[in-house]
Every structure is written in structure tokens, then in C-alpha cells.
PDB file of N, CA and C in Angstrom:
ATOM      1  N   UNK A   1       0.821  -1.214   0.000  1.00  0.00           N
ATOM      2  CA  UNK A   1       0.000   0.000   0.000  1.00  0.00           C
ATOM      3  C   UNK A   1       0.852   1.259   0.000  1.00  0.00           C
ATOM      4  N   UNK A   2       2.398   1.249  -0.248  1.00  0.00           N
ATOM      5  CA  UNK A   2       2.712   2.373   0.209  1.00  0.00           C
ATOM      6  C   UNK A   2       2.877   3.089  -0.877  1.00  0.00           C
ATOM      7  N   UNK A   3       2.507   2.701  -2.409  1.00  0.00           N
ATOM      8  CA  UNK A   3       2.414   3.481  -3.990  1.00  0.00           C
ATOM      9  C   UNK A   3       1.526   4.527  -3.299  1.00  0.00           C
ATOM     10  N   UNK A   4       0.178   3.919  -2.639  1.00  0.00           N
ATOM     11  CA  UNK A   4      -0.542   4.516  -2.594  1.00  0.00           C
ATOM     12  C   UNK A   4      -0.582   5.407  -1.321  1.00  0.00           C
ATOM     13  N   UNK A   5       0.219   5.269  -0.212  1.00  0.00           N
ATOM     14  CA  UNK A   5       0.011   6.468   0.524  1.00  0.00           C
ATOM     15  C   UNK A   5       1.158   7.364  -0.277  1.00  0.00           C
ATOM     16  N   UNK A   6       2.053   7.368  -0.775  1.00  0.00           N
ATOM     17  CA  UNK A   6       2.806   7.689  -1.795  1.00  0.00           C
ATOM     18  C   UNK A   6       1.874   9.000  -2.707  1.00  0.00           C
ATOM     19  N   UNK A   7       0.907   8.509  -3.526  1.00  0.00           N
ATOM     20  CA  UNK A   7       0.488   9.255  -3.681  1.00  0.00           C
ATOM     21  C   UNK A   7      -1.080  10.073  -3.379  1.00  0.00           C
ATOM     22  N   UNK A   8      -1.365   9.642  -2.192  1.00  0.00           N
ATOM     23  CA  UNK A   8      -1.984  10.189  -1.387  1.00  0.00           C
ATOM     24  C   UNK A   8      -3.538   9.986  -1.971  1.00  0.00           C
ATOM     25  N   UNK A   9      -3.904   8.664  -2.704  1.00  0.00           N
ATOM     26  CA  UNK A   9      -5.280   8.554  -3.027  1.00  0.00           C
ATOM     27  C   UNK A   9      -5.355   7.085  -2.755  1.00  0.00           C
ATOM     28  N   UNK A  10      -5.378   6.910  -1.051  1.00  0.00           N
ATOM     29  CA  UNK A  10      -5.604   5.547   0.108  1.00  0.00           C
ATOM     30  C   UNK A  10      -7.181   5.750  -0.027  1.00  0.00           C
ATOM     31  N   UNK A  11      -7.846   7.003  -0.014  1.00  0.00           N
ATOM     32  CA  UNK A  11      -9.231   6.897   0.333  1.00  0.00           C
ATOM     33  C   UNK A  11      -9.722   7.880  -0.637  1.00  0.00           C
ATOM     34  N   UNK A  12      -8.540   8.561  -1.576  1.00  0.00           N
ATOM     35  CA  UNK A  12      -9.210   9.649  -2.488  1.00  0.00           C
ATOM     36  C   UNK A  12      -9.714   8.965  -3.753  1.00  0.00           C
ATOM     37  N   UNK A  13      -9.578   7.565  -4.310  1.00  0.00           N
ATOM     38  CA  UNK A  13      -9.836   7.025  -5.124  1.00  0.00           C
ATOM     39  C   UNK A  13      -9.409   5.289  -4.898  1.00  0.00           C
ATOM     40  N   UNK A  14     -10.679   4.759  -4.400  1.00  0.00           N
ATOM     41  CA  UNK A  14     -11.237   3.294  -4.046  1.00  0.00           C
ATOM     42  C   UNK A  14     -10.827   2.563  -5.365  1.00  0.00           C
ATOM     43  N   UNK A  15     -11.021   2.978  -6.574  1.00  0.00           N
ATOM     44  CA  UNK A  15     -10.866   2.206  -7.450  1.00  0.00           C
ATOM     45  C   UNK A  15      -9.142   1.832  -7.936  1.00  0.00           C
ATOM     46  N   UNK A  16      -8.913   2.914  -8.414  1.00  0.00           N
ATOM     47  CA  UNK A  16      -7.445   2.684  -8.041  1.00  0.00           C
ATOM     48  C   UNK A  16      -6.788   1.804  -6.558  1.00  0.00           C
ATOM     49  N   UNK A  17      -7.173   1.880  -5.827  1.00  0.00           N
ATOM     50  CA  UNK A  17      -6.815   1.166  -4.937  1.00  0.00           C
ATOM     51  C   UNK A  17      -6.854   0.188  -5.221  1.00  0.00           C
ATOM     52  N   UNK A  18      -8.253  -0.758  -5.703  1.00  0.00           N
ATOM     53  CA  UNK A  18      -8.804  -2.215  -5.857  1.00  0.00           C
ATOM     54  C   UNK A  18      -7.852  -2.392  -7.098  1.00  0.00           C
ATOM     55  N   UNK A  19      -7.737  -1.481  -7.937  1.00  0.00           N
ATOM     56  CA  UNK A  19      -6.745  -1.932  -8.921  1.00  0.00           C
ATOM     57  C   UNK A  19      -5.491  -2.062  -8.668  1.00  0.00           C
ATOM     58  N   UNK A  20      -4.694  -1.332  -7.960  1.00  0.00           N
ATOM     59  CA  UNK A  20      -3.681  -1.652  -7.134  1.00  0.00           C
ATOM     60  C   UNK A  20      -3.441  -3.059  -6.654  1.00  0.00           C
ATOM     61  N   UNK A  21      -4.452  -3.135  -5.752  1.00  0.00           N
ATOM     62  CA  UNK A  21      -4.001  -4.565  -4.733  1.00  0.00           C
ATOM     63  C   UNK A  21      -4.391  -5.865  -5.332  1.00  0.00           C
ATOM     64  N   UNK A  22      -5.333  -5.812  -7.004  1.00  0.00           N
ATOM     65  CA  UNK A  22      -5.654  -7.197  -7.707  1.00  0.00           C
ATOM     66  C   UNK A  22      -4.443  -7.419  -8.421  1.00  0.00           C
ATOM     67  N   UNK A  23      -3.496  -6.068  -8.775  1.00  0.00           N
ATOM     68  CA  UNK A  23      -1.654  -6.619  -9.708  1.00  0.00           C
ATOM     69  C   UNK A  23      -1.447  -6.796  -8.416  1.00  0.00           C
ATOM     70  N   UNK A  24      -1.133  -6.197  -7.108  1.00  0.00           N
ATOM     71  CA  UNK A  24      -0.647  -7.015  -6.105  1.00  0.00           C
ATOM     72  C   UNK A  24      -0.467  -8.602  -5.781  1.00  0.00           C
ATOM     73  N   UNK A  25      -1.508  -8.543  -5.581  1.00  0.00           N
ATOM     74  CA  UNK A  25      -1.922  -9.819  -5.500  1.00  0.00           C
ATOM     75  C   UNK A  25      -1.597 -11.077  -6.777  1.00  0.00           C
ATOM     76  N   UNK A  26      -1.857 -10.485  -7.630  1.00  0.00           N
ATOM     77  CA  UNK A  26      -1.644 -11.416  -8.830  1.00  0.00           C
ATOM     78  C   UNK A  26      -0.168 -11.335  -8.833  1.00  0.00           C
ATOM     79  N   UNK A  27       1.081 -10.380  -8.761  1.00  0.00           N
ATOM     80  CA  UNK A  27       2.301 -10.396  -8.773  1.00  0.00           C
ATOM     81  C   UNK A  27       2.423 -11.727  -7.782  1.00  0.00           C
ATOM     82  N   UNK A  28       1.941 -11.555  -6.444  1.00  0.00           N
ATOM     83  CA  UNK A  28       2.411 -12.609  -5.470  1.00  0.00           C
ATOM     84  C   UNK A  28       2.095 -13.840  -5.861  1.00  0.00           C
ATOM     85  N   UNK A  29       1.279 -13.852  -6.370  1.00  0.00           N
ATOM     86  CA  UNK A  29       0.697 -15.707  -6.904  1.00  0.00           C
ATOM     87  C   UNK A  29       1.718 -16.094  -7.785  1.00  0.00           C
ATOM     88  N   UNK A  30       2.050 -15.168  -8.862  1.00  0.00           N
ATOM     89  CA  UNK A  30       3.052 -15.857  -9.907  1.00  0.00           C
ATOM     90  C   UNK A  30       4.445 -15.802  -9.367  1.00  0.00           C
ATOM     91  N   UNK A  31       4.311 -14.499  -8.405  1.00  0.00           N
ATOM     92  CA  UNK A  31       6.104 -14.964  -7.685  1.00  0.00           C
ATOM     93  C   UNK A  31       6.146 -16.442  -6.829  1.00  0.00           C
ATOM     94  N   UNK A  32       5.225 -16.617  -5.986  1.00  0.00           N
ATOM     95  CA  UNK A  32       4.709 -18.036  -5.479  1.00  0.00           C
ATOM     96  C   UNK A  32       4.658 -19.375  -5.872  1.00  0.00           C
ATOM     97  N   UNK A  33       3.844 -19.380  -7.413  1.00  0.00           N
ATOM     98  CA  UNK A  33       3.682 -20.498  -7.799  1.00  0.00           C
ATOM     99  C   UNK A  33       3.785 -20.314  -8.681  1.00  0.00           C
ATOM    100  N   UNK A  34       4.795 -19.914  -9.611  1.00  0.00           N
ATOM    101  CA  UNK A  34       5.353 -20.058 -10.793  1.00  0.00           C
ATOM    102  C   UNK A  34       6.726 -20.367 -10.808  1.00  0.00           C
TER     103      UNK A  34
END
């Protein structure tokens, strides 16, 4: 999360966020199990 306190839209824009943390997330799966 810290792109996003970084640039200061944690709560100024929800969507970006959710988009944020689904490449998150998807980065960790393929670093994981690939």
C-alpha cells in the first residue's frame, strides 16, 4: 500500500486502490507459484 500512501489517493480514489491490490496480488501468486 505504500504506492498509494505515496500518492496520497488511500481513500481519495477506491478504485485505483482495488486496482492496485488485484496486480498485487496477482504479482504474489506468480512470484509463489510459478
Amino acid at each position: 500500500m505504500l504506492w498509494i500512501f505515496k500518492n496520497g489517493k488511500l481513500f481519495e480514489d477506491k478504485n485505483l486502490f482495488i486496482n492496485n491490490l488485484d496486480i498485487a496480488v496477482l504479482l504474489l501468486y506468480m512470484h509463489l507459484f510459478v
